[in-house]
Structures are given as C-alpha cells and as structure tokens.
N, C-alpha and C. Protein backbone atom coordinates (compact mmCIF):
# COMPACT_ATOMS: atom_id res chain seq x y z
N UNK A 1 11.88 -5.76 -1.00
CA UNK A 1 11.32 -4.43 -0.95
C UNK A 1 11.71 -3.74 0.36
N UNK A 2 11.64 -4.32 1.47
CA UNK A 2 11.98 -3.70 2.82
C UNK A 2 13.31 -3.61 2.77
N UNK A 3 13.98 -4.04 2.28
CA UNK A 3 15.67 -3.81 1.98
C UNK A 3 16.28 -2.39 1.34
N UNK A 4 15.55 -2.57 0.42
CA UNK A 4 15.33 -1.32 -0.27
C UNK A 4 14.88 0.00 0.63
N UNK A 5 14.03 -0.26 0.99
CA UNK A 5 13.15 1.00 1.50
C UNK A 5 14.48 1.86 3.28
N UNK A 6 14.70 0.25 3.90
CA UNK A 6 15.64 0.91 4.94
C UNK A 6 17.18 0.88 4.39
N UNK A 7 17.63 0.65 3.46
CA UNK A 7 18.95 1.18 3.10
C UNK A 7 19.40 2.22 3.44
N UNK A 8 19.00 3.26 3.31
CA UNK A 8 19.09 4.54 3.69
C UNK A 8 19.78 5.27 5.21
N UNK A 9 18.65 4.43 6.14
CA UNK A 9 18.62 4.26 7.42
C UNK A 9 19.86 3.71 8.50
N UNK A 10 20.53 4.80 8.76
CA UNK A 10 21.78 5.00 9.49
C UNK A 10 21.48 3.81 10.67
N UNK A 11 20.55 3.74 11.67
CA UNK A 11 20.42 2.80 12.50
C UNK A 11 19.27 1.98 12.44
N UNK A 12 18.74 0.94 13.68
CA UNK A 12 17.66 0.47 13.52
C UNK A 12 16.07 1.00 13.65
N UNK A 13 16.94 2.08 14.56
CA UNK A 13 15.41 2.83 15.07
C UNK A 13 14.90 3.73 13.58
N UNK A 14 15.65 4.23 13.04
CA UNK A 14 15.54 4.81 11.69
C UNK A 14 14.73 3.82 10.70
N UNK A 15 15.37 2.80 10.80
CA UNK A 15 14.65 1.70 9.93
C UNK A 15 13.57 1.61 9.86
N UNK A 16 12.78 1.75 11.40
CA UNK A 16 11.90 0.97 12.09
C UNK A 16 10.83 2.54 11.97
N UNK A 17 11.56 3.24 11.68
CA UNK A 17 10.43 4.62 11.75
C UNK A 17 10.25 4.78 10.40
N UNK A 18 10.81 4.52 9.54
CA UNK A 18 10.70 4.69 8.17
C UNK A 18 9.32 3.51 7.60
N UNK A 19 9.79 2.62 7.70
CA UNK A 19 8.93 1.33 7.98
C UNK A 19 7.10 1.70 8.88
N UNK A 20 7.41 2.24 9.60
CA UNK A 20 6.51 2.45 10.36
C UNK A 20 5.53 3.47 9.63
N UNK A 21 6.40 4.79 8.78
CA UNK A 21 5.64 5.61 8.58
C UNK A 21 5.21 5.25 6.81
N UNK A 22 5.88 4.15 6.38
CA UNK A 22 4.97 3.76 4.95
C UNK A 22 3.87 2.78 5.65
N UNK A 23 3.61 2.16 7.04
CA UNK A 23 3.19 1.48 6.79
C UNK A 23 1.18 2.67 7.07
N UNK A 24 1.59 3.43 8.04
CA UNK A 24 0.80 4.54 8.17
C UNK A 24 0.65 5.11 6.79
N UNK A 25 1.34 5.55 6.00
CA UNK A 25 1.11 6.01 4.78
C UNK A 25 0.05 5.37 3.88
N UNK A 26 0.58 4.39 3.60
CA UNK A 26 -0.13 3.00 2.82
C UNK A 26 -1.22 3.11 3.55
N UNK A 27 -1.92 2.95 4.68
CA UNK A 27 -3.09 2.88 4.94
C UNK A 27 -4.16 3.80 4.87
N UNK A 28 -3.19 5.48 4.81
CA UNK A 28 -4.31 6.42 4.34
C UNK A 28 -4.75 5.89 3.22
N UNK A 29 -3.59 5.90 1.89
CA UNK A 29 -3.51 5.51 0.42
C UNK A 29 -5.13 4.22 0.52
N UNK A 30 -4.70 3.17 1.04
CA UNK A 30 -5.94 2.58 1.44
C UNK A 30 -7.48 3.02 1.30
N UNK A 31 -7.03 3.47 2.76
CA UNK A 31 -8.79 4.07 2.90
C UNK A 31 -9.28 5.01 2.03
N UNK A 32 -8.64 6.15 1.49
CA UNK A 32 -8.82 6.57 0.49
C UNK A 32 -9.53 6.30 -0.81
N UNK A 33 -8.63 4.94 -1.18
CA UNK A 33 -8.78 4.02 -2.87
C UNK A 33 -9.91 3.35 -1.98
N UNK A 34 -10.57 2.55 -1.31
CA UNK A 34 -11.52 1.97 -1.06
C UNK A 34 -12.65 2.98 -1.01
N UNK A 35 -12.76 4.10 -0.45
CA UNK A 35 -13.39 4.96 -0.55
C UNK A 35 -14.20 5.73 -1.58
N UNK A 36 -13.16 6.18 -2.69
CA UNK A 36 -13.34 5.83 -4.33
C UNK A 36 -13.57 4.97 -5.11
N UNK A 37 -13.36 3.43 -4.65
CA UNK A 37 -13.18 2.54 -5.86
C UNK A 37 -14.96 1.91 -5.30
N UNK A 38 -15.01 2.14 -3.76
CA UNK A 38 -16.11 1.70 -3.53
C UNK A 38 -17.72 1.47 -4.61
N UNK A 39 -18.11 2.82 -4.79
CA UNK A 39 -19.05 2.97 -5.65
C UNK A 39 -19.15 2.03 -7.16
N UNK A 40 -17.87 1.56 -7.41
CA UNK A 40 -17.68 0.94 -8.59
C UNK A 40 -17.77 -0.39 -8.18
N UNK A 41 -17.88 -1.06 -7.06
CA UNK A 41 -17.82 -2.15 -6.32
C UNK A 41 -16.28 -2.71 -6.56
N UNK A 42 -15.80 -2.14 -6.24
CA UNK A 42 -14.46 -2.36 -5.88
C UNK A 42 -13.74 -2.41 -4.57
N UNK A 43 -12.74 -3.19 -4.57
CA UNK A 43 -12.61 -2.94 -2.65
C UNK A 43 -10.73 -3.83 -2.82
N UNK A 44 -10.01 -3.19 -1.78
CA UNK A 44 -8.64 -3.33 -2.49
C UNK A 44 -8.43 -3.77 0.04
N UNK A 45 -8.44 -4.97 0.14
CA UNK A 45 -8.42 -5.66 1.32
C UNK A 45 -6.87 -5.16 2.08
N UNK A 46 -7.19 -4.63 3.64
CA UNK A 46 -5.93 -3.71 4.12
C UNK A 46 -5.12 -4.98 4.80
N UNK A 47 -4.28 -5.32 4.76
CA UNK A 47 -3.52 -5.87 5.31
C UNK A 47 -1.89 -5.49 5.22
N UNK A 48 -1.02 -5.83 6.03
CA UNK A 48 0.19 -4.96 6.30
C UNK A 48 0.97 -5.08 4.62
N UNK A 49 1.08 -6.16 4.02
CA UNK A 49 1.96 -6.23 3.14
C UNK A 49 1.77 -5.10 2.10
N UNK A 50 0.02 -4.96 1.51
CA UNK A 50 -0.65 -4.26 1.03
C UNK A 50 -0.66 -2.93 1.20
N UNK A 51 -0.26 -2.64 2.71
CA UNK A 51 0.05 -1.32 3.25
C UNK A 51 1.07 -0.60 3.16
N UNK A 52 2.06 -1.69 2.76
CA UNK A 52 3.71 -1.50 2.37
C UNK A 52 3.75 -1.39 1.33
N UNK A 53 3.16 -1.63 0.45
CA UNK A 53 3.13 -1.77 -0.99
C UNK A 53 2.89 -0.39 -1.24
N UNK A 54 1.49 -0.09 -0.60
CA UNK A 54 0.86 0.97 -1.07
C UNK A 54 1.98 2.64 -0.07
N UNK A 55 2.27 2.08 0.99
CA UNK A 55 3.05 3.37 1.34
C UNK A 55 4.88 3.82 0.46
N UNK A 56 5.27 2.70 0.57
CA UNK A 56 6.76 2.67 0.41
C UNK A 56 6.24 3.15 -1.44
N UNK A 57 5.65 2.63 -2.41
CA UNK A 57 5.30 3.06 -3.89
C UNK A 57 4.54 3.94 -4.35
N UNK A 58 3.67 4.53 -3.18
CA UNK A 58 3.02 5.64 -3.28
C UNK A 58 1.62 5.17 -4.73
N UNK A 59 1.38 6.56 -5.26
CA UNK A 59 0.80 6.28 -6.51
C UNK A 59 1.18 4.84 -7.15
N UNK A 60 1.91 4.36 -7.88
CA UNK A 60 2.23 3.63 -8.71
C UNK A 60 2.17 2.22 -8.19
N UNK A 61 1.94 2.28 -6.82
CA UNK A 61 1.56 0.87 -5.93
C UNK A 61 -0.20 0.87 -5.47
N UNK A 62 -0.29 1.91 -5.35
CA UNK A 62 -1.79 2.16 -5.36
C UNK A 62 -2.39 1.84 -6.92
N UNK A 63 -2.06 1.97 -8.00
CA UNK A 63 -2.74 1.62 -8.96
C UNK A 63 -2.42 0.10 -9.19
N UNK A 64 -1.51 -0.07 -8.65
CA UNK A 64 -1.36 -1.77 -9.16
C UNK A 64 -2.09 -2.49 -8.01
N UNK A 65 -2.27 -2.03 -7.21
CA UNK A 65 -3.57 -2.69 -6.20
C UNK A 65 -4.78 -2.43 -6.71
N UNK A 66 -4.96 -1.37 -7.49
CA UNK A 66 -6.79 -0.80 -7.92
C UNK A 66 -6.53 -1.84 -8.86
N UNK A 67 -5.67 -2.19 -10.14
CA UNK A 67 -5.57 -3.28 -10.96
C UNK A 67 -6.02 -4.92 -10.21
N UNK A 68 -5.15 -4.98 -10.08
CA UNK A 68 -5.04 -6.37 -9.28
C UNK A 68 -6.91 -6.65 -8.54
N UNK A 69 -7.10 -5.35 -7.94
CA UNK A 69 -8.58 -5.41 -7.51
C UNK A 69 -9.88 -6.10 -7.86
N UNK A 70 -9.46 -4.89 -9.82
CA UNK A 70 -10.26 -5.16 -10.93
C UNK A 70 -10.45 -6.40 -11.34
N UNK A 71 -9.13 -6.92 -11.83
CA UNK A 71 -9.36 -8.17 -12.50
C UNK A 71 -9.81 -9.19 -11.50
N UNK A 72 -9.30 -9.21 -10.33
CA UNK A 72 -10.09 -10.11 -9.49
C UNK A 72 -11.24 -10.38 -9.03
N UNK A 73 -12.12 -8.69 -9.25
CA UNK A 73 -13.43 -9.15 -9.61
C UNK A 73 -14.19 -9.20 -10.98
N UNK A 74 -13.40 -9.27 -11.51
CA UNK A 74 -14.25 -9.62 -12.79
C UNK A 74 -14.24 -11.07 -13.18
N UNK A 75 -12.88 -11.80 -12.32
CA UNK A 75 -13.35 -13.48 -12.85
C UNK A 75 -14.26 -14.10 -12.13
N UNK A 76 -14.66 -14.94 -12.76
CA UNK A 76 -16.16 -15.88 -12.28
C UNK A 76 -15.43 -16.79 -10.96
C-alpha cells in the first residue's frame, strides 16, 4: 500500500509529505467515525496502520474499518 501511495513522488521528501499528510488525514477520518459510531457502541482503535488505511482510501477505507469494527463486536 505505501508503494502505491508514494509512486507518484518525484523525491523522498515528497514521499514523506504525502505519507505524512494521509497519515493526518486518516486520523481526522478517525476521530470523526469514532465520534459517530460511538453512540452505537462502536469504536474503530487509532493506530498508525489504521490511520493509513483510513487516510491514503479515504471513504472506502473508513467503511471497511466501521465493518471490521462491527463484526468484532458482535462475536462473543
């Protein structure tokens, strides 16, 4: 996934800012979905990978974390 995401990226510092700013991204996306999912007792745990997930995929990584969330609390 990080391969992907700095391809683009002419040098390292580019890399490293791109990188930097999904990983800032992803964490609004975060606090946000915890914010919302809260009330439902839901809770989607911030850690960097999670933050990458959720910045570099935007929407469509944010719902597969609210998923992933779900089913994990629903097993015994």
């Amino acid at each position: 996934m990080l391969g992907w995401r700095v391809a683009g990226s002419r040098d390292a510092a580019g890399a490293l800012r791109r990188l930097a700013g999904d990983l800032i991204a992803g964490t609004v996306w975060l606090l946000a979905l915890n914010l919302a999912a809260s009330p439902l007792g839901l809770h989607v745990g911030w850690n960097p990978v999670s933050a990458l997930i959720a910045g570099s995929l935007g929407l469509p990584g944010v719902a597969a974390l609210l998923v992933l969330a779900a089913t994990a609390a629903r097993l015994p």
